[in-house]
N, C-alpha and C. Protein backbone atom coordinates (compact mmCIF):
# COMPACT_ATOMS: atom_id res chain seq x y z
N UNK A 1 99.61 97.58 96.40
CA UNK A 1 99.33 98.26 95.15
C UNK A 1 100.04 99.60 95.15
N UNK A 2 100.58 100.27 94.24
CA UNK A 2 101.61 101.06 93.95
C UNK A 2 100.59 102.50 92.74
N UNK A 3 100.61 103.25 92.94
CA UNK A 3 99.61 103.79 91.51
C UNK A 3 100.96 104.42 90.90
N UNK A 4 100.79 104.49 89.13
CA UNK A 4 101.98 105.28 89.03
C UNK A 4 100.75 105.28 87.34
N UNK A 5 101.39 106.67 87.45
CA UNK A 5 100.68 108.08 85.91
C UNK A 5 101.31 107.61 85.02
N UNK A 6 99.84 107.55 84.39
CA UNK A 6 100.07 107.09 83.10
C UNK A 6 100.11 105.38 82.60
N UNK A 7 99.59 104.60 84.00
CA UNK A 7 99.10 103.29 83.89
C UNK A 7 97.80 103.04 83.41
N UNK A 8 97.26 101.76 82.83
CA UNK A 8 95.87 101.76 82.11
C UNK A 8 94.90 100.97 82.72
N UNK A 9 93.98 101.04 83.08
CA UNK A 9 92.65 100.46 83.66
C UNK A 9 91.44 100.15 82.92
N UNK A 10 91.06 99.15 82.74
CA UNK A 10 89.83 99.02 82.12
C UNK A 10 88.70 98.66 83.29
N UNK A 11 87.36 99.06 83.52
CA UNK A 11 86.58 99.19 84.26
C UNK A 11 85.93 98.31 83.99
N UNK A 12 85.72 97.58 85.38
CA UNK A 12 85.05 95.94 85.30
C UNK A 12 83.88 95.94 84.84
N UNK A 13 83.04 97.26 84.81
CA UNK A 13 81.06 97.44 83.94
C UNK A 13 81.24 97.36 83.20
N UNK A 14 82.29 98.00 82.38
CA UNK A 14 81.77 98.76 81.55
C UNK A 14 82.83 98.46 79.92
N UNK A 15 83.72 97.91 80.74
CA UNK A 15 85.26 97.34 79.68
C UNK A 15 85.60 98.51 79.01
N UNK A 16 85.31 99.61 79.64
CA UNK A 16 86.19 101.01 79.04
C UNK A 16 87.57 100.92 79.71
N UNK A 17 88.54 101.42 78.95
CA UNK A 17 89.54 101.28 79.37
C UNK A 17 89.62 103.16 79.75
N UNK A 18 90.88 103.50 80.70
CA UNK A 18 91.11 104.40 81.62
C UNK A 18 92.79 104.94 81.50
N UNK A 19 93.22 105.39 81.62
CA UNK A 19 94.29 106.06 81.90
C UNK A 19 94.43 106.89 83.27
N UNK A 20 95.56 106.20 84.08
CA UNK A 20 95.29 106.67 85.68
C UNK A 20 96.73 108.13 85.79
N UNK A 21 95.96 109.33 86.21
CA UNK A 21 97.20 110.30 85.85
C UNK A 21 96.58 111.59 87.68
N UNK A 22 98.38 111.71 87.70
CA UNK A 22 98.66 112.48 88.69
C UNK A 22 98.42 113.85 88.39
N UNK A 23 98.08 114.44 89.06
CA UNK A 23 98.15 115.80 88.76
C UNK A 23 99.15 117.56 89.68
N UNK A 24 99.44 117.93 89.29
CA UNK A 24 100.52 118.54 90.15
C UNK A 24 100.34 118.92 91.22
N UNK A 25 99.40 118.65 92.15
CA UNK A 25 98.96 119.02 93.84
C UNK A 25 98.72 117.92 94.21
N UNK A 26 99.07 116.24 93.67
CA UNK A 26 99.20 115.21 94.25
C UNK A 26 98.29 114.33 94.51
N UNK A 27 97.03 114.96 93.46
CA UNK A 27 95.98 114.36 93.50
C UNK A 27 95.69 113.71 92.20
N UNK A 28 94.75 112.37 92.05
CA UNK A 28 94.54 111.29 90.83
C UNK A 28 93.16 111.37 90.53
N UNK A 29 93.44 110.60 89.08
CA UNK A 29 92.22 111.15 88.56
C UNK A 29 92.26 110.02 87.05
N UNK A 30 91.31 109.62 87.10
CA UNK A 30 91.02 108.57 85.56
C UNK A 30 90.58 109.50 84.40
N UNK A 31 91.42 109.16 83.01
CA UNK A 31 90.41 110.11 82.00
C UNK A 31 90.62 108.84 81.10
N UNK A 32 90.02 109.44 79.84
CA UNK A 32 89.98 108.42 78.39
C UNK A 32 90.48 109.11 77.36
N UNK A 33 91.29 108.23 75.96
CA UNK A 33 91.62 108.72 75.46
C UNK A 33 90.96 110.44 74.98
N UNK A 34 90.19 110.32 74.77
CA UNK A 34 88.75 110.96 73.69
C UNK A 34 88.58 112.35 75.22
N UNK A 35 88.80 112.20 76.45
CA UNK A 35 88.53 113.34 76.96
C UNK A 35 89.18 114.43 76.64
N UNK A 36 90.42 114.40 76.79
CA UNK A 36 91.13 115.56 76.23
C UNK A 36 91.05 116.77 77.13
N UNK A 37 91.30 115.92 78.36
CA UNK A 37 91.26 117.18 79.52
C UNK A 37 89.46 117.61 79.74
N UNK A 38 88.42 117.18 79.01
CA UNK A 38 87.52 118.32 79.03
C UNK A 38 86.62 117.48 80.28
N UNK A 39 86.75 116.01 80.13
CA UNK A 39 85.53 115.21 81.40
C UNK A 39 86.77 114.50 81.98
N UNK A 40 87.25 114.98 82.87
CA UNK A 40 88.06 114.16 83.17
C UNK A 40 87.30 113.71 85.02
N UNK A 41 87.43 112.46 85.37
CA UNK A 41 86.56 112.08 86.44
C UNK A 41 87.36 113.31 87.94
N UNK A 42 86.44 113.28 88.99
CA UNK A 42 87.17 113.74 90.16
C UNK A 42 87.84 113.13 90.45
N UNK A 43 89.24 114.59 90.90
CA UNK A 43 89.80 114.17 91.42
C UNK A 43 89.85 113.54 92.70
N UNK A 44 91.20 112.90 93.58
CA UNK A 44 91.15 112.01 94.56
C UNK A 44 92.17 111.81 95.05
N UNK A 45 92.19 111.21 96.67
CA UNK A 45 93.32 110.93 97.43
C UNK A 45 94.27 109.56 96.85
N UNK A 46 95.30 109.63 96.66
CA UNK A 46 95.81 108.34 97.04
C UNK A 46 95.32 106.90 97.15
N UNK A 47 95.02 107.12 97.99
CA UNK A 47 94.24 106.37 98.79
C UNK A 47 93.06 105.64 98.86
N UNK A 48 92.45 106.91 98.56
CA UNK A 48 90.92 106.52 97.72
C UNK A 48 91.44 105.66 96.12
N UNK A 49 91.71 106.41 95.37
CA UNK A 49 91.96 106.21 94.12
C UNK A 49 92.48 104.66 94.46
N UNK A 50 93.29 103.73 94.93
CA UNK A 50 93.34 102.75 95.34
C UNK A 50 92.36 101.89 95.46
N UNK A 51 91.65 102.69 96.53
CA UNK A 51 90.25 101.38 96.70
C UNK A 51 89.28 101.13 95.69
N UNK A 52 89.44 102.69 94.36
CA UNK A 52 88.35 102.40 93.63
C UNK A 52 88.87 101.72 92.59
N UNK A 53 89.98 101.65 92.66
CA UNK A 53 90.75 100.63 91.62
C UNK A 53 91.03 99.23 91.51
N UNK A 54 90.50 99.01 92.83
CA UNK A 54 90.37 97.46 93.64
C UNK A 54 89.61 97.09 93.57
N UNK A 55 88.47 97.89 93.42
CA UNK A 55 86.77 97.52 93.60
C UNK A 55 86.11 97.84 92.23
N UNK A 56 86.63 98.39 91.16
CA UNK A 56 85.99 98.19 89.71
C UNK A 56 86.77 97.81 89.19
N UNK A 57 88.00 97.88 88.80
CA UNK A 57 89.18 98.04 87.65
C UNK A 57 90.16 97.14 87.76
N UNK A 58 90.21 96.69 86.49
CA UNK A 58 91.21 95.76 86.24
C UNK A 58 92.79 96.68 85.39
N UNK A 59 93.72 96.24 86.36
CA UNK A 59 95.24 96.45 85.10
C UNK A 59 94.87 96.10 83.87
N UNK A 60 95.36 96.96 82.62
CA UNK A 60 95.96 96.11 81.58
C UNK A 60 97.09 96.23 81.90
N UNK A 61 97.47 95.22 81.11
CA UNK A 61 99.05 94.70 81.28
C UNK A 61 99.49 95.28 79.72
N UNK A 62 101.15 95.59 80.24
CA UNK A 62 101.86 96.14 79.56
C UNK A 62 102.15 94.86 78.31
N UNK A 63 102.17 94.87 76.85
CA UNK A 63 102.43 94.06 76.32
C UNK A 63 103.95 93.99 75.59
């Protein structure tokens, strides 16, 4: 698995969809359209951000 900003996730509970974005000290972080910077989830390693993307979240696919 590869993460790259600005890919979309919808969350296997909840069927909200996600937007997965880097931030300039190299750390990731899910927001939604509608946050607008203001709730945006914690940030996260790499790494992490991986496993939690494996373990709730589904790709959407690019159409």
């Amino acid at each position: 698995m590869r993460l790259k900003n600005g890919n979309f996730y919808t969350d296997s509970r909840t069927n909200k969809v996600y937007r997965l974005n880097e931030d300039n000290k190299g750390s990731w972080y899910l927001s939604t359209h509608d946050d607008e910077d203001n709730n945006q989830m914690s940030r996260t390693s790499g790494r992490n951000m991986m496993k939690m993307l494996k373990s709730f979240y589904n790709k959407v696919n690019d159409s």
